[in-house]
Protein backbone atom coordinates (compact mmCIF):
# COMPACT_ATOMS: atom_id res chain seq x y z
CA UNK A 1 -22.04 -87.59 -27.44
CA UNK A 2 -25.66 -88.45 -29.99
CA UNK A 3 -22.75 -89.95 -32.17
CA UNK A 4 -21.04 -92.47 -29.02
CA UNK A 5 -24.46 -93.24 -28.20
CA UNK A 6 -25.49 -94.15 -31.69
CA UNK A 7 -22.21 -95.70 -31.96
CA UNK A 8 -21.81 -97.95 -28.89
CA UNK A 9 -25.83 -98.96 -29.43
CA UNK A 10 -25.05 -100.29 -33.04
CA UNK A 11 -21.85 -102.18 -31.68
CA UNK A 12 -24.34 -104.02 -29.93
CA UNK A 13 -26.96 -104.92 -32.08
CA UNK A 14 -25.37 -108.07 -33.90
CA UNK A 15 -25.87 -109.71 -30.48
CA UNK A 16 -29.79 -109.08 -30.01
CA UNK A 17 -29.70 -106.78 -27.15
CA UNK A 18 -28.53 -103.51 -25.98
CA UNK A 19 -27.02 -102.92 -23.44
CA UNK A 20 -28.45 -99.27 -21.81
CA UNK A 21 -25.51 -99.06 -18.83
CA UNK A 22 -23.11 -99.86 -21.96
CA UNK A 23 -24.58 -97.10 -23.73
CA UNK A 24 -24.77 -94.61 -20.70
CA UNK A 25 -20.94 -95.66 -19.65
CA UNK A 26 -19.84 -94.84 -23.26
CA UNK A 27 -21.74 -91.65 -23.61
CA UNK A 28 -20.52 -90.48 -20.09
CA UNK A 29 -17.12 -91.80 -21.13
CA UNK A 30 -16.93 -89.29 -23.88
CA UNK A 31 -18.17 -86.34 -21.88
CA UNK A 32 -15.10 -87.28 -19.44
CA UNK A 33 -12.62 -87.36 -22.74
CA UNK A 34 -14.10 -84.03 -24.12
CA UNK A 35 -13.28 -82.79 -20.35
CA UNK A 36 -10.39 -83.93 -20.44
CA UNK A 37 -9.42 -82.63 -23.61
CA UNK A 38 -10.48 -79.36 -22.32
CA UNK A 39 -7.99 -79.55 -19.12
CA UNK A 40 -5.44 -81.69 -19.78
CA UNK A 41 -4.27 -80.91 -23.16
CA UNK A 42 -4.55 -77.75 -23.20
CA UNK A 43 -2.12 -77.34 -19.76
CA UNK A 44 0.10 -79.07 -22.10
CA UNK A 45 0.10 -77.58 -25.43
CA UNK A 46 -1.03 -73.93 -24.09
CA UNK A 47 2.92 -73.29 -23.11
CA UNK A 48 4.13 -74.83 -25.40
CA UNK A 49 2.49 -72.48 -28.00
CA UNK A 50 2.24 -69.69 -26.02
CA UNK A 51 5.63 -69.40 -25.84
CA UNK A 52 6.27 -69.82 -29.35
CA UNK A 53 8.17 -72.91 -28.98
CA UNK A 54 5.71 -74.79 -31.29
CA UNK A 55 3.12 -74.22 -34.00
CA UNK A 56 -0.92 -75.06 -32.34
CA UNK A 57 -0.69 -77.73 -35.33
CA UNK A 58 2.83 -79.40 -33.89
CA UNK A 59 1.55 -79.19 -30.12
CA UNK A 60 -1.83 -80.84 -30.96
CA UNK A 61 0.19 -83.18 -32.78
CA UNK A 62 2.62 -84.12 -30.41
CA UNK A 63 -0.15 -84.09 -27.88
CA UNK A 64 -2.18 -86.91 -29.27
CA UNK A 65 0.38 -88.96 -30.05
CA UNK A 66 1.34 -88.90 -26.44
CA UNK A 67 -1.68 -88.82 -24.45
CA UNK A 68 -2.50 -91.86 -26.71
CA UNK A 69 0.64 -93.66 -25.50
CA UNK A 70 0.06 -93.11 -22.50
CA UNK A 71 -3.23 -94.14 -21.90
CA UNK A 72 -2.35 -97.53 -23.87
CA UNK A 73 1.27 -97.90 -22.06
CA UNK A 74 0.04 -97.15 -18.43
CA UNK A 75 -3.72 -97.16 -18.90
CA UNK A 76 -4.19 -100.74 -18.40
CA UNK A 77 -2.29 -100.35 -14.43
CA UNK A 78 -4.56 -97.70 -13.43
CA UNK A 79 -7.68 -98.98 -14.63
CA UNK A 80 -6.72 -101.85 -12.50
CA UNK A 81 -6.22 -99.44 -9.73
CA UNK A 82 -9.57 -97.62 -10.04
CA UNK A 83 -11.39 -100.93 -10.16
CA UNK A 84 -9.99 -102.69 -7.36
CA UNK A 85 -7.59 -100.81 -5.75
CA UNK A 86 -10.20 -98.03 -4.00
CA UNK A 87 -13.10 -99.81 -3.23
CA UNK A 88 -13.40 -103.71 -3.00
CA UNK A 89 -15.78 -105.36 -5.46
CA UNK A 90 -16.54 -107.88 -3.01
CA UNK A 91 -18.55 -105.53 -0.64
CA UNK A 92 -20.73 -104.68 -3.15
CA UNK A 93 -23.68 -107.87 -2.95
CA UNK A 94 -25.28 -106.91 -6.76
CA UNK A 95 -22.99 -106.44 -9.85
CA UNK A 96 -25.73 -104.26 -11.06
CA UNK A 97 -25.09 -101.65 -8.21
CA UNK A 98 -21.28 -101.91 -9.09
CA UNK A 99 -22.13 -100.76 -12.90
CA UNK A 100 -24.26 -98.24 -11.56
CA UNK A 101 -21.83 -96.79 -8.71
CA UNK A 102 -18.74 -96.73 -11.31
CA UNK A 103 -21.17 -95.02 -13.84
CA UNK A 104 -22.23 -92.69 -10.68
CA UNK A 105 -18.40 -92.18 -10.20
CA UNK A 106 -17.61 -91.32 -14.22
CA UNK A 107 -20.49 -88.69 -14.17
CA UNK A 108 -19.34 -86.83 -10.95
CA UNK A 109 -15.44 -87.32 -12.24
CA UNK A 110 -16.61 -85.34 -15.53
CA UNK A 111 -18.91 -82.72 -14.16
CA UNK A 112 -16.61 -81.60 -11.39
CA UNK A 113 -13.71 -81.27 -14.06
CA UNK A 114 -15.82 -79.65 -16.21
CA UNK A 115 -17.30 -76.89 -13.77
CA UNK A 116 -13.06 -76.27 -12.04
CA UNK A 117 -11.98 -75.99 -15.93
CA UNK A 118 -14.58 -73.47 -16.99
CA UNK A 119 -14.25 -71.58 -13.58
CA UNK A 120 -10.17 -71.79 -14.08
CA UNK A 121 -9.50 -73.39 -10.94
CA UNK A 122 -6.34 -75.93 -11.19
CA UNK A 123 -8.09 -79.26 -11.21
CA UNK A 124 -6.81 -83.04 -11.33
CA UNK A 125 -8.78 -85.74 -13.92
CA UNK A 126 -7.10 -88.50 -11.93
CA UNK A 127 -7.60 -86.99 -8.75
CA UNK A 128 -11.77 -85.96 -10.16
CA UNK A 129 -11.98 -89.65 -10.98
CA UNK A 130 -10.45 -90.79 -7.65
CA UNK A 131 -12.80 -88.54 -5.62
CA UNK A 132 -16.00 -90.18 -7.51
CA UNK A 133 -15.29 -93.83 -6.69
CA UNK A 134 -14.17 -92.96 -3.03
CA UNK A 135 -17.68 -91.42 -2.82
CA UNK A 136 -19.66 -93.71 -4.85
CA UNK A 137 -18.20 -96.54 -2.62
CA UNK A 138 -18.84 -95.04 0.66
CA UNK A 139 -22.68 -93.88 -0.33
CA UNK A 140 -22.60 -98.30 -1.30
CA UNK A 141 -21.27 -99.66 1.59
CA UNK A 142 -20.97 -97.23 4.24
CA UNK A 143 -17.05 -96.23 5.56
CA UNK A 144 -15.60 -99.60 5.97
């Protein structure tokens, strides 16, 4: 996460400034892909290995070659979803609060897949992510 931070901070510098909710979003963004990695993959590959049907180096393999696809085949449609499709923009009056609420909805996405993975409880990233915005967009703007 020091190395994200470091990373997405130097990205920036050619321009002048830094951008601290670019940095935060990109540091909370790996903590979400390390919890991912964590649940996700290994529903997948621990079968799969388990069962003998393929070496830990062929699973991990075969896993990041397709969790990559998918997140750059399909990613694009439900990043759309999760931006507009829950909670409308539009209600929000700053674009500050926005970056803030999604940021909000990242870190409560990650932590609550983190704590059902490392108590074993059958957890959902897309429904963890889901959940976050819902409730970042209510505390915003109220039910409507």
């Amino acid at each position: 996460i020091i190395l994200i931070m470091l990373f997405s901070a130097n990205l920036q510098l050619g321009t002048g400034t830094v951008s601290v909710e670019l940095v935060i979003a990109a540091m909370i963004g790996g903590y979400m892909a390390m919890n991912i990695g964590a649940n996700d993959v290994a529903n997948n590959v621990g079968p799969a290995v388990g069962s003998k049907a393929l070496t830990l180096t062929g699973a991990i393999i075969i896993a990041a070659v397709f969790e990559s696809a998918g997140a750059l085949i399909a990613g694009g449609d439900v990043i759309s979803t999760i931006k507009k499709g829950i909670i409308d923009p539009a209600l929000i009056e700053n674009g500050d609060t926005f970056v803030w609420l999604m940021i909000a909805a990242l870190l409560s996405g990650a932590i609550w897949l983190n704590l059902a993975t490392a108590m074993g409880a059958p957890v959902s990233t897309t429904h963890s992510i889901v959940g976050g915005v819902l409730g970042a967009g209510i505390a915003a703007t109220g039910w409507e």
